[in-house]
PDB file of N, CA and C in Angstrom:
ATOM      1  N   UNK A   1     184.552 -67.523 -22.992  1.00  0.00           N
ATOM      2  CA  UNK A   1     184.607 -67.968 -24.374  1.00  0.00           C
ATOM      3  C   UNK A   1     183.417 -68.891 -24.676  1.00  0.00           C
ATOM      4  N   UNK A   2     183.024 -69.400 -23.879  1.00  0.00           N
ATOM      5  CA  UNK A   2     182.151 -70.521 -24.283  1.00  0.00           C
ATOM      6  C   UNK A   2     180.842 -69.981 -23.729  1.00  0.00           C
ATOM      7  N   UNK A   3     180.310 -68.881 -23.585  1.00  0.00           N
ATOM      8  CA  UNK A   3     179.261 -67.594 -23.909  1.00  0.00           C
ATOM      9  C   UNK A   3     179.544 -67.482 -25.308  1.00  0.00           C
ATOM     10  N   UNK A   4     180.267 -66.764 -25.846  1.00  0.00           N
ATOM     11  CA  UNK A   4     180.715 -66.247 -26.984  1.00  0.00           C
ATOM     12  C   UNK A   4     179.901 -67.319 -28.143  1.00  0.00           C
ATOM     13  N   UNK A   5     180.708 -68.829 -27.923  1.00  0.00           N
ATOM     14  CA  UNK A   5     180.397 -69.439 -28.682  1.00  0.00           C
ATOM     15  C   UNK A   5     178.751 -70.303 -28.767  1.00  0.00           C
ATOM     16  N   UNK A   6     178.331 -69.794 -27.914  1.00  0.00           N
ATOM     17  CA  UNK A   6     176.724 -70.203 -27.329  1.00  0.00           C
ATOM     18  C   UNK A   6     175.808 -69.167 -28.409  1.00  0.00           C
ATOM     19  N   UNK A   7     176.395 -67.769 -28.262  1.00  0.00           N
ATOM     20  CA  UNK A   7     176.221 -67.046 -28.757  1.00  0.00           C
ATOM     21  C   UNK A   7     176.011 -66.974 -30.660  1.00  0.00           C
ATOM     22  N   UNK A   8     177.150 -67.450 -30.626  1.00  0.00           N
ATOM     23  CA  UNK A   8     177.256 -67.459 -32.277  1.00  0.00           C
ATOM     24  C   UNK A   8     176.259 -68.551 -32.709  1.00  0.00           C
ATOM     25  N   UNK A   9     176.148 -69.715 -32.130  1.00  0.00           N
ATOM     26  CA  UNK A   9     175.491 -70.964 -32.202  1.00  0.00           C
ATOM     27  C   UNK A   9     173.864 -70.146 -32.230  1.00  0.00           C
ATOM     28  N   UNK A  10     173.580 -69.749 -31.276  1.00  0.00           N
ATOM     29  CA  UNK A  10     172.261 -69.309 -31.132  1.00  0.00           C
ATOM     30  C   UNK A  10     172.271 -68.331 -32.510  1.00  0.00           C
ATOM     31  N   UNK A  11     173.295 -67.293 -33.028  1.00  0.00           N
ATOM     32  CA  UNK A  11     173.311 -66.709 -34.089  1.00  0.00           C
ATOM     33  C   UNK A  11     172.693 -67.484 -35.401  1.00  0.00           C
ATOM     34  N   UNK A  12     173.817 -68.175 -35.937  1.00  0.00           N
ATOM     35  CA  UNK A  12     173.973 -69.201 -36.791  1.00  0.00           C
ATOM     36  C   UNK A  12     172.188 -70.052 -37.116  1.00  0.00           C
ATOM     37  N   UNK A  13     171.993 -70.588 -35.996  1.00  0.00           N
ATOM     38  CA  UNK A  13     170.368 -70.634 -36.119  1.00  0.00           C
ATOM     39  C   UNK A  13     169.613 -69.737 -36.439  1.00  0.00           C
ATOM     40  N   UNK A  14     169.378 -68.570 -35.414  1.00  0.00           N
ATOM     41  CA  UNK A  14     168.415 -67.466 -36.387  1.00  0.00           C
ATOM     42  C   UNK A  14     168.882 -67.391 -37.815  1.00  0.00           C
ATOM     43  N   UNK A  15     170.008 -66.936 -38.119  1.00  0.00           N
ATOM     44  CA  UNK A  15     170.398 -67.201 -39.958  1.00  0.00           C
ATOM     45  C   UNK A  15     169.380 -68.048 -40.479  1.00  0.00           C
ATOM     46  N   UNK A  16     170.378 -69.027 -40.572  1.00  0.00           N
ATOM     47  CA  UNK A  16     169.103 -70.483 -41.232  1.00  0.00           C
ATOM     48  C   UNK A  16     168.009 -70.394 -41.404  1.00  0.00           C
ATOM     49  N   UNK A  17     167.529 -70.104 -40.149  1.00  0.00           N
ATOM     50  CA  UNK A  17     166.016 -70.197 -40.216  1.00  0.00           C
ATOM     51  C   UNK A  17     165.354 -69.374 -41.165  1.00  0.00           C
ATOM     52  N   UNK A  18     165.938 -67.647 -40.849  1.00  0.00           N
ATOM     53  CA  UNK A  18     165.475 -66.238 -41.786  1.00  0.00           C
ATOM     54  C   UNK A  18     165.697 -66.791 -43.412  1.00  0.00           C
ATOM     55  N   UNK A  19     166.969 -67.295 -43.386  1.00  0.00           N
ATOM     56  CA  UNK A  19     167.536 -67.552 -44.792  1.00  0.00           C
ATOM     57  C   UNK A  19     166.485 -68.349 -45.978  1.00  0.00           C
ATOM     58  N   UNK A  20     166.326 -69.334 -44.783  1.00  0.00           N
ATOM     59  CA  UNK A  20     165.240 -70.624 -45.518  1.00  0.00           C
ATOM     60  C   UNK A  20     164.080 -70.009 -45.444  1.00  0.00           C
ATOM     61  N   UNK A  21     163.544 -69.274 -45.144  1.00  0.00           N
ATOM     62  CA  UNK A  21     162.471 -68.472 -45.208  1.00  0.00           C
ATOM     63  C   UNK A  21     162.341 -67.639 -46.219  1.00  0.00           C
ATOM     64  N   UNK A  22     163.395 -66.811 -46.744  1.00  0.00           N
ATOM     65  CA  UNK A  22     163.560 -66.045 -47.573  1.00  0.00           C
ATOM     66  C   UNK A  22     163.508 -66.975 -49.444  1.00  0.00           C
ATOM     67  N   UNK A  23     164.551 -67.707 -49.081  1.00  0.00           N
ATOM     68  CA  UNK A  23     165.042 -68.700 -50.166  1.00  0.00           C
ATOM     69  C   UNK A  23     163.634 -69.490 -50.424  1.00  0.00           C
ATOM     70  N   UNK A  24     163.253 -70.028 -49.829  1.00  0.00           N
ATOM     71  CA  UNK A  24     162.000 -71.266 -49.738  1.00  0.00           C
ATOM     72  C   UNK A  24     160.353 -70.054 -50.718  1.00  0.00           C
ATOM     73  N   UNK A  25     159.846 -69.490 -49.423  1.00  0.00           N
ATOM     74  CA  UNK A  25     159.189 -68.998 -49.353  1.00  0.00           C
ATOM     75  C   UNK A  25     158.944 -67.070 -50.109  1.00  0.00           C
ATOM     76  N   UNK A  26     159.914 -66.346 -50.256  1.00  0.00           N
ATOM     77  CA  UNK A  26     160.349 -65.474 -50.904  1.00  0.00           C
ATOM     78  C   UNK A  26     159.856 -63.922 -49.442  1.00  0.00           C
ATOM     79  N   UNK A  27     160.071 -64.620 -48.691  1.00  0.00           N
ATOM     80  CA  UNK A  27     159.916 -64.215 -47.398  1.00  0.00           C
ATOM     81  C   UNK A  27     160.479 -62.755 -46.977  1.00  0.00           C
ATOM     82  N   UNK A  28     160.462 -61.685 -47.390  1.00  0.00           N
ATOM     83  CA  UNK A  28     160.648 -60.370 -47.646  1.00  0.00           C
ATOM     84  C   UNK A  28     161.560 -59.941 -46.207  1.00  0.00           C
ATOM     85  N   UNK A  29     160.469 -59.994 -44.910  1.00  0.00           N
ATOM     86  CA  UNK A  29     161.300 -59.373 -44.126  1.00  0.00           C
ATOM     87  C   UNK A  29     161.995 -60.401 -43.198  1.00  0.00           C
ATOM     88  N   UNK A  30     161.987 -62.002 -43.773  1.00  0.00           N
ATOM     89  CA  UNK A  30     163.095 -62.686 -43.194  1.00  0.00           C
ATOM     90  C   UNK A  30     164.512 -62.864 -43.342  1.00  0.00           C
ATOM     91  N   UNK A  31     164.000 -61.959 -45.116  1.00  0.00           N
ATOM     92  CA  UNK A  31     165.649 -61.583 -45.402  1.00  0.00           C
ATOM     93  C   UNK A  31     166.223 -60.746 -44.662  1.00  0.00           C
ATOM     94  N   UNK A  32     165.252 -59.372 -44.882  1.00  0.00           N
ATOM     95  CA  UNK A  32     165.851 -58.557 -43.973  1.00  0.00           C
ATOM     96  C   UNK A  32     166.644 -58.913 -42.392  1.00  0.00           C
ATOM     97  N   UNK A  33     165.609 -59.946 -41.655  1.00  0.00           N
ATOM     98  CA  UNK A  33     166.568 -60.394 -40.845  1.00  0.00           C
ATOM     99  C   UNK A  33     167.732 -60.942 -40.608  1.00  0.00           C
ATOM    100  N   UNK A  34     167.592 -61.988 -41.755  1.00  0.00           N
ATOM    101  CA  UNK A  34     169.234 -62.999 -42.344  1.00  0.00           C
ATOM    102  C   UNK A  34     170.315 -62.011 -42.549  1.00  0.00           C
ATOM    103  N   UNK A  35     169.740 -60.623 -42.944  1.00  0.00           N
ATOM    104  CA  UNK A  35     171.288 -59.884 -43.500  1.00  0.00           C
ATOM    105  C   UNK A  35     171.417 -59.131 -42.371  1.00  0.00           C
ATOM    106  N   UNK A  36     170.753 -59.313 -41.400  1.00  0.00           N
ATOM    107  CA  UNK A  36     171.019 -58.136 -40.056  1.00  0.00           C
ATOM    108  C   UNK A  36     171.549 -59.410 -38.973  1.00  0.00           C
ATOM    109  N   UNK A  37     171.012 -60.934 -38.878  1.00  0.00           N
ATOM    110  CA  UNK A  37     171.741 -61.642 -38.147  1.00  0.00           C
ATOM    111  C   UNK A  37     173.551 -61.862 -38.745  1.00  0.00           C
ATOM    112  N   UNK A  38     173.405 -61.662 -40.238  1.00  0.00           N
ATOM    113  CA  UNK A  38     174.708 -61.895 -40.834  1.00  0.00           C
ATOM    114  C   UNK A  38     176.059 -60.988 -40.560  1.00  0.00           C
ATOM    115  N   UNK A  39     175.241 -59.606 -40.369  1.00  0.00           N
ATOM    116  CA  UNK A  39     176.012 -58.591 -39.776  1.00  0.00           C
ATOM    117  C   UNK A  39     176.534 -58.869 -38.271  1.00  0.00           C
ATOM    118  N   UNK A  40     175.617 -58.893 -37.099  1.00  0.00           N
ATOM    119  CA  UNK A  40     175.779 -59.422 -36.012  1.00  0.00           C
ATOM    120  C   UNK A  40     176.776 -60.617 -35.876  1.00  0.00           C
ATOM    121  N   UNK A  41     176.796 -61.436 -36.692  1.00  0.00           N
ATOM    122  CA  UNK A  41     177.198 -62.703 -36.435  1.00  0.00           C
ATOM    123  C   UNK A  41     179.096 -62.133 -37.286  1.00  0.00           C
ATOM    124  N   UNK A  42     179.195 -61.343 -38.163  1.00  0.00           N
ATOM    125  CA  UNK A  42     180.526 -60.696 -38.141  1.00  0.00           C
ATOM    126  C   UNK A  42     180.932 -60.531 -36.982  1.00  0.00           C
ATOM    127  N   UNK A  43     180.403 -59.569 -36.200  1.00  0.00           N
ATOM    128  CA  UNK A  43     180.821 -59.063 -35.193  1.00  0.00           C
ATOM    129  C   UNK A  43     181.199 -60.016 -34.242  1.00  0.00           C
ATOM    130  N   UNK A  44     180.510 -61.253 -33.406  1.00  0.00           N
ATOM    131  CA  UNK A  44     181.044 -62.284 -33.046  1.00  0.00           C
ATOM    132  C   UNK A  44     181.745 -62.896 -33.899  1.00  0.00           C
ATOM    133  N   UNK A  45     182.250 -63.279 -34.931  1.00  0.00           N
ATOM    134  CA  UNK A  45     183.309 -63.880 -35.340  1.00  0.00           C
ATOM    135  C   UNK A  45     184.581 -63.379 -34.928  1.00  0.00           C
ATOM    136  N   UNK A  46     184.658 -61.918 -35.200  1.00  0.00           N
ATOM    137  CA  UNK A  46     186.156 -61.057 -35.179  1.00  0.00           C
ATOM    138  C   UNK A  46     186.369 -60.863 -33.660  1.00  0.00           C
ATOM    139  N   UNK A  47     185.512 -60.989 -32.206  1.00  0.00           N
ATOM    140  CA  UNK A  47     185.551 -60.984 -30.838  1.00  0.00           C
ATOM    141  C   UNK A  47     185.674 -62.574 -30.497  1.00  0.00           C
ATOM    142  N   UNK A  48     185.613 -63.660 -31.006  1.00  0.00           N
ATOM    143  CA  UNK A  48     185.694 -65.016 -31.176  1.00  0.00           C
ATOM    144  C   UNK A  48     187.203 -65.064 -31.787  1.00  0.00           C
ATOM    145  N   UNK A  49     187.693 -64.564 -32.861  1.00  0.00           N
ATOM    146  CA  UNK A  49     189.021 -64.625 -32.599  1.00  0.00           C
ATOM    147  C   UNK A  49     190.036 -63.885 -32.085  1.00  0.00           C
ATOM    148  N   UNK A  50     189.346 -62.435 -31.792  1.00  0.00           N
ATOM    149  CA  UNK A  50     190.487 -62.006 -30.883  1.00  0.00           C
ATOM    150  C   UNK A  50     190.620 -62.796 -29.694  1.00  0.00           C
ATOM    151  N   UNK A  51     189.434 -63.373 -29.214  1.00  0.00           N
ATOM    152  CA  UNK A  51     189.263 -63.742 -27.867  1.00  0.00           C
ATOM    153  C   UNK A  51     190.811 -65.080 -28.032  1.00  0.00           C
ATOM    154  N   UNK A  52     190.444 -65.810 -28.851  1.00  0.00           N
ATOM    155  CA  UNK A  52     191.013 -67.362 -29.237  1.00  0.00           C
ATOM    156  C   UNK A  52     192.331 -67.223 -29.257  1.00  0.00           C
ATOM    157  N   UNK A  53     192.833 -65.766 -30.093  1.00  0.00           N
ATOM    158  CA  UNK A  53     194.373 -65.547 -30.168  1.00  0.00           C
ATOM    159  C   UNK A  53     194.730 -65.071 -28.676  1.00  0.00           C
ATOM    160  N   UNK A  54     194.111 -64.907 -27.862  1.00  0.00           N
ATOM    161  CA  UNK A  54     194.618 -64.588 -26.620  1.00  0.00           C
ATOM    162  C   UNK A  54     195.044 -64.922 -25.747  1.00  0.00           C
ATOM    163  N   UNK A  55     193.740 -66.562 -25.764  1.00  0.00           N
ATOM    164  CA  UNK A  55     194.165 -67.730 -25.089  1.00  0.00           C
ATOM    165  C   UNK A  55     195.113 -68.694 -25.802  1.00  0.00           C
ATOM    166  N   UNK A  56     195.398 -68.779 -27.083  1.00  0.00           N
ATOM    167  CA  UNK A  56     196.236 -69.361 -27.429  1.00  0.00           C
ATOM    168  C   UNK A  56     198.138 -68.832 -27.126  1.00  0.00           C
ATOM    169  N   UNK A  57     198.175 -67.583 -26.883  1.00  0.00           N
ATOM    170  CA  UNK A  57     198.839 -67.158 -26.164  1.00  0.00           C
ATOM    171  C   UNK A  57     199.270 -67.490 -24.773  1.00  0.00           C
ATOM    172  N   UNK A  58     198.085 -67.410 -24.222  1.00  0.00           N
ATOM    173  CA  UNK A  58     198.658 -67.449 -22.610  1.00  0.00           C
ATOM    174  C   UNK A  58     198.347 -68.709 -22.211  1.00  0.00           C
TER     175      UNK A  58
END
């Protein structure tokens, strides 16, 4: 789990960064990245809580 969440963390940064690039600067293919880290970073969210409901279980 605490991969997972290293993971998203390291996610969450690339965002930002692409985002403010895009927003700031009008930064064309940093958007493109922001909406492809945004996708990715779904995907760890919904494996971040299956993971969480599992251990909160056992």
């Amino acid at each position: 789990m605490k991969e997972l969440i290293e993971k998203i963390n390291a996610g969450i940064e690339a965002f930002k960064t692409d985002a403010e690039l895009q927003a700031e600067k009008g930064n064309k293919a940093a958007g493109t990245r922001a909406r492809k880290s945004s996708l990715e970073l779904e995907k760890l969210f919904k494996e971040f809580r299956k993971t969480s409901l599992e251990a909160s279980k056992g």
